[in-house]
Structures are given as structure tokens and as C-alpha cells.
C-alpha atoms as a PDB file:
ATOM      1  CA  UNK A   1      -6.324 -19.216   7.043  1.00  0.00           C
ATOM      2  CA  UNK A   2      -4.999 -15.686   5.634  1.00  0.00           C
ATOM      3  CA  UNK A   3      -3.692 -15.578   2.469  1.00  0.00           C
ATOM      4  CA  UNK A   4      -1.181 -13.323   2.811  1.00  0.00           C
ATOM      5  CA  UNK A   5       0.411 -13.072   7.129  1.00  0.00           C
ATOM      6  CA  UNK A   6       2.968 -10.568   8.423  1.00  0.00           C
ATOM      7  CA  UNK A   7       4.022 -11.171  12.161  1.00  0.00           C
ATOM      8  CA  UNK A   8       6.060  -8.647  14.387  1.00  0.00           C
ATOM      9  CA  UNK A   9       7.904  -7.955  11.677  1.00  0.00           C
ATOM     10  CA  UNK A  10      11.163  -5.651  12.202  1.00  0.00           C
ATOM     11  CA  UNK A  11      13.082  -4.493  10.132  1.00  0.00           C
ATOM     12  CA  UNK A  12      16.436  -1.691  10.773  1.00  0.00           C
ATOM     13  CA  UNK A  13      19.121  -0.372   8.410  1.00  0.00           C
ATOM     14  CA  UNK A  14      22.123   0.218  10.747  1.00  0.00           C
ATOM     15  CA  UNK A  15      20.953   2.410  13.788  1.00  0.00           C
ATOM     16  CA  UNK A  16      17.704   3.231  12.278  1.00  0.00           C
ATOM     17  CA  UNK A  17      14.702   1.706  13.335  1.00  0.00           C
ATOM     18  CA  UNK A  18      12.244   1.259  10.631  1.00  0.00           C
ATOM     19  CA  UNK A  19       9.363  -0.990  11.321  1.00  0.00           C
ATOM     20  CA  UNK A  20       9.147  -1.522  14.388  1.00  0.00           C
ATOM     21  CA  UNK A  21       6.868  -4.464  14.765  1.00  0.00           C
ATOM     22  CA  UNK A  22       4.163  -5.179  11.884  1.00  0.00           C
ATOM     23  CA  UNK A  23       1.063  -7.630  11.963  1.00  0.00           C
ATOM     24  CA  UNK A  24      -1.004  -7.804   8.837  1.00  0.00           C
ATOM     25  CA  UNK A  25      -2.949 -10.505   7.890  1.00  0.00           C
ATOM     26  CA  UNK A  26      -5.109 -10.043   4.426  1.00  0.00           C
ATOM     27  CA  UNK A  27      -7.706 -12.520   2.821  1.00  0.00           C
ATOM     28  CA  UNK A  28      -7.565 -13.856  -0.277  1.00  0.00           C
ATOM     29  CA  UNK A  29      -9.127 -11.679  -3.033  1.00  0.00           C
ATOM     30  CA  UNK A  30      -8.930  -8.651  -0.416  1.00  0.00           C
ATOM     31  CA  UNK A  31      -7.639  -5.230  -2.068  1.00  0.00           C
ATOM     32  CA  UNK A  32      -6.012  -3.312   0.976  1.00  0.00           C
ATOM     33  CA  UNK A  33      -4.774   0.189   0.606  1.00  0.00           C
ATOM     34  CA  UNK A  34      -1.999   1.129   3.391  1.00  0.00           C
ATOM     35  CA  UNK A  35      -1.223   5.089   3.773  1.00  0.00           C
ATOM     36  CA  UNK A  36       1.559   7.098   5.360  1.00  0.00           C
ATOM     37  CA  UNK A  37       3.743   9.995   5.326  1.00  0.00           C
ATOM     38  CA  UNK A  38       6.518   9.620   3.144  1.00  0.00           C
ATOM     39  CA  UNK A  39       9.502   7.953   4.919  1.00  0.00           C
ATOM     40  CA  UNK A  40       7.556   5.660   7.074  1.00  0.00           C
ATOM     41  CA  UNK A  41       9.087   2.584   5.585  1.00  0.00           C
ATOM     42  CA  UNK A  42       5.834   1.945   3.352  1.00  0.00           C
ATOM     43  CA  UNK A  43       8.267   0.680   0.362  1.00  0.00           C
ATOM     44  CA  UNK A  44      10.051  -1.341   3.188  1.00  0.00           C
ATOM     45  CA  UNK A  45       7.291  -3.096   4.196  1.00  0.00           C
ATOM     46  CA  UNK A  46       6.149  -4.249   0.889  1.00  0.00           C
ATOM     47  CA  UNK A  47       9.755  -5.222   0.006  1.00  0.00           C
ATOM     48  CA  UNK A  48       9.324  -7.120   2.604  1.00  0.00           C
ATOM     49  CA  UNK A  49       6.377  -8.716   1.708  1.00  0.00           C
ATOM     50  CA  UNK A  50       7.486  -9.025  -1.904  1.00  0.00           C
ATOM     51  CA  UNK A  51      10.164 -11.400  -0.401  1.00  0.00           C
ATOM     52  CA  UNK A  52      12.743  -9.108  -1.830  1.00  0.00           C
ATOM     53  CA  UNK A  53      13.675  -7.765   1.613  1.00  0.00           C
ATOM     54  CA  UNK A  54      14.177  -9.948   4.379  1.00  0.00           C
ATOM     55  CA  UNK A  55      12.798  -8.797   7.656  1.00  0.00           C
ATOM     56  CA  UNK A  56      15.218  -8.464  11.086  1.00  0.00           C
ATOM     57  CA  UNK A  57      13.109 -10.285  12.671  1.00  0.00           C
ATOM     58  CA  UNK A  58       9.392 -12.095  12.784  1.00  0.00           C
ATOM     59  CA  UNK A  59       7.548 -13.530   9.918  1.00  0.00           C
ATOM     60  CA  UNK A  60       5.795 -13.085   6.328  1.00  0.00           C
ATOM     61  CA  UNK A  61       3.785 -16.263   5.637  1.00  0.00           C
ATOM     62  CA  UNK A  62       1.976 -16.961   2.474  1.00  0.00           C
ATOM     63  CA  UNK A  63      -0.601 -19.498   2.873  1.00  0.00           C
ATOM     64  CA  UNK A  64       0.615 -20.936   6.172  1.00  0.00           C
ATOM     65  CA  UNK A  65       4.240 -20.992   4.896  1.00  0.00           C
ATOM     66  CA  UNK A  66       7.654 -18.995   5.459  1.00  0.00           C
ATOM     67  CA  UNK A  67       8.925 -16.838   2.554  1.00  0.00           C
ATOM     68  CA  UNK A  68      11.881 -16.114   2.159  1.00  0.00           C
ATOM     69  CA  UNK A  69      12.683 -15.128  -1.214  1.00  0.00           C
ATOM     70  CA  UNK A  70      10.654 -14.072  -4.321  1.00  0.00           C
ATOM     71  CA  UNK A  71       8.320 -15.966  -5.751  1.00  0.00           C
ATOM     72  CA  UNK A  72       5.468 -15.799  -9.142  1.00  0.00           C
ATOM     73  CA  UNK A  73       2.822 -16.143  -6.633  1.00  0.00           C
ATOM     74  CA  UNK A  74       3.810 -12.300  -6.044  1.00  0.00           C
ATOM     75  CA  UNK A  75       4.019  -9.474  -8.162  1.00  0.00           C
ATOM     76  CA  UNK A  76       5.185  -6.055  -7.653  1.00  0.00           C
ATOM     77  CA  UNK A  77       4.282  -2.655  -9.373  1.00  0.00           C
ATOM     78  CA  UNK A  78       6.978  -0.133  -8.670  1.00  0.00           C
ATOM     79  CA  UNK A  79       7.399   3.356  -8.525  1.00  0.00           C
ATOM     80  CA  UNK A  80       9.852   4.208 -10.782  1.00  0.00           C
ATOM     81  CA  UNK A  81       8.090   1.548 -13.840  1.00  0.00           C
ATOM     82  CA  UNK A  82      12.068  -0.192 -14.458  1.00  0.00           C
ATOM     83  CA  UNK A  83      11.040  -0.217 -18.052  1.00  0.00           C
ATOM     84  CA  UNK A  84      13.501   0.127 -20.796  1.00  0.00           C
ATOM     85  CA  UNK A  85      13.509   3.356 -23.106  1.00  0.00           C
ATOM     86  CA  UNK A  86      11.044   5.033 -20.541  1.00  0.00           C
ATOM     87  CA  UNK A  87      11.528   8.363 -22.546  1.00  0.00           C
ATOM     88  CA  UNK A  88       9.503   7.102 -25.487  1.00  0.00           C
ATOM     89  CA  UNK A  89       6.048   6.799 -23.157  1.00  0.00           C
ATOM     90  CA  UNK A  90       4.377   8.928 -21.405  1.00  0.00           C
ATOM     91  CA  UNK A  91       3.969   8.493 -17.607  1.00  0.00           C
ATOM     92  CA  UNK A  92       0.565   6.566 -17.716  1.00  0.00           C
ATOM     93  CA  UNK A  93       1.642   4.658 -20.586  1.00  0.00           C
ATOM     94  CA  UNK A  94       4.552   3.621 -18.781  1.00  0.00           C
ATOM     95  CA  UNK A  95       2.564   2.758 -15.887  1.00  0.00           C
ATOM     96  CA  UNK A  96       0.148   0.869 -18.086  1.00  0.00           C
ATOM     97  CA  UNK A  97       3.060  -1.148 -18.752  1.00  0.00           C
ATOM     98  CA  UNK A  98       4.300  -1.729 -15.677  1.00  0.00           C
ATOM     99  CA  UNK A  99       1.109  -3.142 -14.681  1.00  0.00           C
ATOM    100  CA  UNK A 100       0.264  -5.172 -17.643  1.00  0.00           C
ATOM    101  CA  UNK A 101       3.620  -6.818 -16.769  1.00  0.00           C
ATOM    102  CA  UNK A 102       2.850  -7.547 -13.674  1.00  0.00           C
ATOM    103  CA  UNK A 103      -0.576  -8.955 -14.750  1.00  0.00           C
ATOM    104  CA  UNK A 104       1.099 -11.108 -17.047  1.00  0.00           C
ATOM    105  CA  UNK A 105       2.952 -13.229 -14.620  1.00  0.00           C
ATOM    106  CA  UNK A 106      -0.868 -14.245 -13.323  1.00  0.00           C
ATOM    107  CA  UNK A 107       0.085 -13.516  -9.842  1.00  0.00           C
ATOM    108  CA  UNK A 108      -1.989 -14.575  -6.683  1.00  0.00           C
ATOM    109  CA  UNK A 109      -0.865 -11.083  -4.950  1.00  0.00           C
ATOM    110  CA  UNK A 110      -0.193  -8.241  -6.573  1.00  0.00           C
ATOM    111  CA  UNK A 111       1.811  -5.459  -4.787  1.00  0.00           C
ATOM    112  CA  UNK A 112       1.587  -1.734  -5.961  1.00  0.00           C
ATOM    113  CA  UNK A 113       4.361   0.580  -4.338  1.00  0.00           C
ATOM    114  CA  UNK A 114       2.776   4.152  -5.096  1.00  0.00           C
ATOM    115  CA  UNK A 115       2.137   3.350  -8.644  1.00  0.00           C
ATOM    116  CA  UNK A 116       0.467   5.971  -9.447  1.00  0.00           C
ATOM    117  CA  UNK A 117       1.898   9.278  -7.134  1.00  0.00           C
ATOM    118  CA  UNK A 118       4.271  10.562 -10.254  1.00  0.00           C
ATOM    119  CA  UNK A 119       1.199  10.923 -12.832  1.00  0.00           C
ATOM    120  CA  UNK A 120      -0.724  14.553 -13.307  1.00  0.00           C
ATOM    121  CA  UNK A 121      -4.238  14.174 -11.536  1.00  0.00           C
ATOM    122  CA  UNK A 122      -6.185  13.460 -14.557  1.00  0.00           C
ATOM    123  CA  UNK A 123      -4.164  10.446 -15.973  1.00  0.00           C
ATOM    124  CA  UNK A 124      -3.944   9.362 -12.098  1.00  0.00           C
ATOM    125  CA  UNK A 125      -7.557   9.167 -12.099  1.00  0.00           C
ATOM    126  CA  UNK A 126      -7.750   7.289 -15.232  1.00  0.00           C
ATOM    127  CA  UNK A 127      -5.577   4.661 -13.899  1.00  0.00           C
ATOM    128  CA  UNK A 128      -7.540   4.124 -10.894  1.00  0.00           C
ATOM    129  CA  UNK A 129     -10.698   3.772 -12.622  1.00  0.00           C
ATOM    130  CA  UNK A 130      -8.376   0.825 -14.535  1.00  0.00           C
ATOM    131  CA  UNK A 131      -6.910  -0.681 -11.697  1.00  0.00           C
ATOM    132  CA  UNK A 132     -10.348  -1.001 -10.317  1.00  0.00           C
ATOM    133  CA  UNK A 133     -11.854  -2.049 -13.024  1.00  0.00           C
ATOM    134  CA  UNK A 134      -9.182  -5.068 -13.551  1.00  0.00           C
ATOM    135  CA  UNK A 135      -9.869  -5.555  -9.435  1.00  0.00           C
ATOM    136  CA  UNK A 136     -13.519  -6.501 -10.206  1.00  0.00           C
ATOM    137  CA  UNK A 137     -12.743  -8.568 -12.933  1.00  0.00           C
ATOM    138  CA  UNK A 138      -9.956 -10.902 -11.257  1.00  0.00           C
ATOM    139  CA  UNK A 139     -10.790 -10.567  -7.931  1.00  0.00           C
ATOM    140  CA  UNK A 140      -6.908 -10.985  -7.101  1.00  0.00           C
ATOM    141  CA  UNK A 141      -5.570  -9.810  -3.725  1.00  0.00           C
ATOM    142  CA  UNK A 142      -4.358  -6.410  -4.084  1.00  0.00           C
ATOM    143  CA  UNK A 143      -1.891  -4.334  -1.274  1.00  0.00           C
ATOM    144  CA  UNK A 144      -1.718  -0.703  -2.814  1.00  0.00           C
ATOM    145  CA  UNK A 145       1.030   1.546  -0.658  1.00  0.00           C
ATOM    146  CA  UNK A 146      -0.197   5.339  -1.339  1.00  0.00           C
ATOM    147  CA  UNK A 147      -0.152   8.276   0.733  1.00  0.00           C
ATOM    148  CA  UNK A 148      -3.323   9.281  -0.953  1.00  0.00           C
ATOM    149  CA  UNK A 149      -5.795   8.812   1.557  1.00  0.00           C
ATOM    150  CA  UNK A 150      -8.826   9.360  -1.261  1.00  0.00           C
ATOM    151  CA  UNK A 151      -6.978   6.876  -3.439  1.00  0.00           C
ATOM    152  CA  UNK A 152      -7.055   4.429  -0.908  1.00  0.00           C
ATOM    153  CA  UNK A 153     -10.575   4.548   0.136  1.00  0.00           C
ATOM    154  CA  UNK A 154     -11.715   4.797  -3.158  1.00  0.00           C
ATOM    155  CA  UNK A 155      -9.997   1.472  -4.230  1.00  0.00           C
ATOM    156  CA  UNK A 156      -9.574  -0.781  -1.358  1.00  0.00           C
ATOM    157  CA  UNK A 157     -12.245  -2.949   0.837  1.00  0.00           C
ATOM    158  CA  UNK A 158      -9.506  -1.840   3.863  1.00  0.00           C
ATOM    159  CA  UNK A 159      -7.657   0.868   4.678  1.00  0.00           C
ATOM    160  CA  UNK A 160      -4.883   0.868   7.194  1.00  0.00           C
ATOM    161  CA  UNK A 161      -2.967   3.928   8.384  1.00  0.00           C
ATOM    162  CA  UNK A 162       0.944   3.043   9.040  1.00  0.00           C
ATOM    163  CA  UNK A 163       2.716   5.964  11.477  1.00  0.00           C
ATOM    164  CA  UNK A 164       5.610   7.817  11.219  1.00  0.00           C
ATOM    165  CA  UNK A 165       8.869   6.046  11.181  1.00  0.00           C
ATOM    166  CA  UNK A 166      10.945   5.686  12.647  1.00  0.00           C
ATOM    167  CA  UNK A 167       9.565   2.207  14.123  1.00  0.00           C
ATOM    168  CA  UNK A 168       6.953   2.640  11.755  1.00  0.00           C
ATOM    169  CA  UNK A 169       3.678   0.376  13.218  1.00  0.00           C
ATOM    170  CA  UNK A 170       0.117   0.337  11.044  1.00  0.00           C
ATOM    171  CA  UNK A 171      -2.836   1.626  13.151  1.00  0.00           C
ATOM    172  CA  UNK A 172      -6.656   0.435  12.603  1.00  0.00           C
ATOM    173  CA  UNK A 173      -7.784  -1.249  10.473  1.00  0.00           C
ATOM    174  CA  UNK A 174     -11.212   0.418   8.488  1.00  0.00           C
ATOM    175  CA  UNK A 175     -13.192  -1.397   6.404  1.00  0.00           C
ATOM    176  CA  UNK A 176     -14.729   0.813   3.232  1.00  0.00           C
ATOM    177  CA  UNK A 177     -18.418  -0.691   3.139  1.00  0.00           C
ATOM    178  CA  UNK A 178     -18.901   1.746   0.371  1.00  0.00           C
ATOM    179  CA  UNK A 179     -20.572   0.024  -2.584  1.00  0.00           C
ATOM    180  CA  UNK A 180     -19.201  -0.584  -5.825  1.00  0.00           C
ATOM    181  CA  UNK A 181     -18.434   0.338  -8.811  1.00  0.00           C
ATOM    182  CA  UNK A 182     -17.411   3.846  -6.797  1.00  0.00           C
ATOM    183  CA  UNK A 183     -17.891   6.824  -8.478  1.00  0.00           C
ATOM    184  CA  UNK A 184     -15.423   9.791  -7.329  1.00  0.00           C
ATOM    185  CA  UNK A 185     -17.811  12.411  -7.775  1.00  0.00           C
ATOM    186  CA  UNK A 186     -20.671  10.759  -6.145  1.00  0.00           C
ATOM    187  CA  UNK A 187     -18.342   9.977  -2.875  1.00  0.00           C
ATOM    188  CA  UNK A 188     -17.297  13.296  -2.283  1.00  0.00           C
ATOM    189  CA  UNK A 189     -21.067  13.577  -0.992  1.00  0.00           C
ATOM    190  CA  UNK A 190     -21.189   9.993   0.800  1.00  0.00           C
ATOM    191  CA  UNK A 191     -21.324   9.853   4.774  1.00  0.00           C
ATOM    192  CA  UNK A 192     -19.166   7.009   4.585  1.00  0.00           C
ATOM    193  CA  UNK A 193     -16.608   8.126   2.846  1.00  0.00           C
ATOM    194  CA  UNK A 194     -16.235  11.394   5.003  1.00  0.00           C
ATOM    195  CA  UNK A 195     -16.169   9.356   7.073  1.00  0.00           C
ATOM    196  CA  UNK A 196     -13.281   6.689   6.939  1.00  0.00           C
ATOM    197  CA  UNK A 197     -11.096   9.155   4.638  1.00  0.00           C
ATOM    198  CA  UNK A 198     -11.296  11.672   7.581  1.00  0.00           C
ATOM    199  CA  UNK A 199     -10.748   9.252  10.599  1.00  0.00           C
ATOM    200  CA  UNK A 200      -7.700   8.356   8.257  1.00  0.00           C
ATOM    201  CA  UNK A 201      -6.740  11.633   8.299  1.00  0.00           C
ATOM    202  CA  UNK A 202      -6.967  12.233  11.970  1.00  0.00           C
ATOM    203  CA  UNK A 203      -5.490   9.575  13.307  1.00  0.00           C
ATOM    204  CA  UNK A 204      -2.078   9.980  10.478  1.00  0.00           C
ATOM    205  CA  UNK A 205      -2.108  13.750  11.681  1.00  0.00           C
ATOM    206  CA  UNK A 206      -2.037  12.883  15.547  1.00  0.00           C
ATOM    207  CA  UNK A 207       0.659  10.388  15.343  1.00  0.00           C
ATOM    208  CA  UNK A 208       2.289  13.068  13.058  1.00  0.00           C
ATOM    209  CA  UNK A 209       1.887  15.675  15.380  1.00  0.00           C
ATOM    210  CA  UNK A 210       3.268  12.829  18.319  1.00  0.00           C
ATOM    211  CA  UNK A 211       6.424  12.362  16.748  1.00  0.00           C
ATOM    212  CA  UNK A 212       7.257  15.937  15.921  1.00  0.00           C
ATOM    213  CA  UNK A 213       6.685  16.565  19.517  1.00  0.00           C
ATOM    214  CA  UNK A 214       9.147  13.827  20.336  1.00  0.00           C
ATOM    215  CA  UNK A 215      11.929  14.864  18.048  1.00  0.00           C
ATOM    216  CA  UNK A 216      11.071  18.658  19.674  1.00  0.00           C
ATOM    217  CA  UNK A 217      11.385  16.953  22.700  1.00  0.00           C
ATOM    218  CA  UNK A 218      14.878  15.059  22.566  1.00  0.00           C
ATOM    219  CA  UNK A 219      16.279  18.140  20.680  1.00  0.00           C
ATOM    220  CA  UNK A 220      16.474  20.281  23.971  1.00  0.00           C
END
């Protein structure tokens, strides 16, 4: 049994459609990465499975049973850190603290909404080494939202494209049988990596260049 199940899972906010049927099932200890464009409901969808957000319709199952509501088992790195005093820390110490506090709680799951997309590239790389690094040593399941495709191959076992909202769905699922510990500069040269991070990139492109045909479309 999955740790962690989302199925057909809708979700709307007045007229507009924004998942528009999610399945998702993840294994215990897995770290999955999902990627989009901006707007495609990616925060939704981990509200969702954060129990903080209650889907329209279908279900979010945690160990073979219903949630509902928020729970320990669960816990979530946000964007925007909710720490008090933020203007005494820096960005990466702020996210260090968001994530320590998350830790804390010794959650089954933890959920990462674009924690690291507001950090200059050098402390952003720092982080990930860290996030990894605590990965390895806990082995706890992990669902990182980014839409950095190199951040999420780099970090996650899977990798799963969502599309364009609105009625946002998440594409294939690719598996990143790249060996760890993962060294950036070394992938940039791996097969593999090319690879996944450029079917990633395809297929989010397509369904980009889909729904801007659609919108073209309707607009006449």
C-alpha cells in the first residue's frame, strides 16, 4: 500500500477550474519533485495534500485512510517562511528555519511548496545540497513543488510534470536512476540527466504551447 494516495482529485475556486482530476500515489521514503509553470495550481495541490485544503471532489488517503484535516504526520515548508521578525535573517537563514521547523515536528511526509525559488542561485544551491543531504539521512518521504526542472531531477527519485491550469492534470511519471550523492557539476555531463530534465522540458513546453493555442483559439 502507498504511503501517501491522491485520487481524481478536483479542486475549483468559483468558475475556475483548477485541478482537474489528480492521481498520485508515492511510497514511503520516496522524494518526488513535481514541476510546472507558475499558476498551474502546484500550491493547490499540495494544500491539498497538506490537508489544509479540501478537495471538490475525490480523495487524499494517507496510509489507506481519508484525510481530511491537518495532521503531525505532515509537514509543510512554505514559500513565504511565516517566521516572525523575517527582516533580521537573511533569505537562506530564514529558509533554514523554516525547515528545521518543519523537521522538528518529526513528520512522516514532508511537503516543500517552492522553498527555495526566492533565494540568489548560490545560497539556492547550498540548500539543496542540505535538503539532500538531510534526505539521505532520514529517508523521510519528500514531495518538493518547484518549477525548476534541474532542481527536481537533481533531488528527487521521481519527477512528474503537472500542465497548465486551468484543469491542471500531472503527466508521466520519470524515474531519476541517477546515482547518489549527485554532484551538479558532474550531471551537467550525464546521459541520464539530459535526458529526463529534457523530456521534462518537452513535454511542459508542448502542453504549454497546447493551451496557448486554445486560449488563441476561443479568443476569435
Amino acid at each position: 500500500m502507498a504511503l501517501l494516495e491522491l485520487k481524481g482529485v478536483r479542486k475549483s475556486y468559483g468558475t475556475t477550474d483548477v485541478l482537474g482530476g489528480i492521481d498520485l500515489s508515492i511510497e514511503r521514503g520516496e522524494f518526488v519533485s513535481i514541476v510546472g509553470f507558475s499558476g498551474s495550481g502546484k500550491t493547490t495541490l499540495l494544500s491539498i495534500l497538506a490537508g489544509l485544503t479540501r478537495p471538490d471532489s475525490g480523495s487524499v488517503l494517507l496510509n489507506g485512510v481519508p484525510v481530511h484535516e491537518p495532521g503531525r504526520e505532515r509537514a509543510v515548508v512554505f514559500q513565504n517562511y511565516s517566521l516572525k521578525k523575517p527582516h533580521e535573517l537573511s533569505g537562506g537563514m530564514r529558509q533554514r528555519v523554516a525547515v528545521a521547523r518543519a523537521l522538528a515536528m518529526d513528520p512522516e511526509i514532508l511537503l516543500m511548496d517552492e522553498p527555495l525559488g526566492a533565494l540568489d542561485a548560490l545560497t539556492r544551491a547550498t540548500l539543496q545540497d542540505e535538503i539532500e543531504r538531510i534526505w539521505e539521512e532520514d529517508r523521510k518521504t519528500v514531495v518538493l513543488i518547484t518549477n525548476d526542472v534541474d532542481e527536481g531531477v537533481l533531488l528527487a527519485d521521481r519527477i512528474i510534470a503537472m500542465t497548465p491550469g486551468p484543469g491542471a492534470v500531472l503527466g508521466p511519471s520519470v524515474t531519476v536512476d541517477i546515482p547518489r550523492p549527485r554532484n551538479r557539476k558532474e550531471l551537467n555531463h550525464d546521459p541520464r540527466f539530459k535526458e529526463v530534465r529534457n523530456g521534462v522540458l518537452e513535454f511542459l513546453l508542448e502542453r504549454g504551447r497546447r493551451r496557448r493555442a486554445a486560449l488563441a483559439g476561443s479568443a476569435r
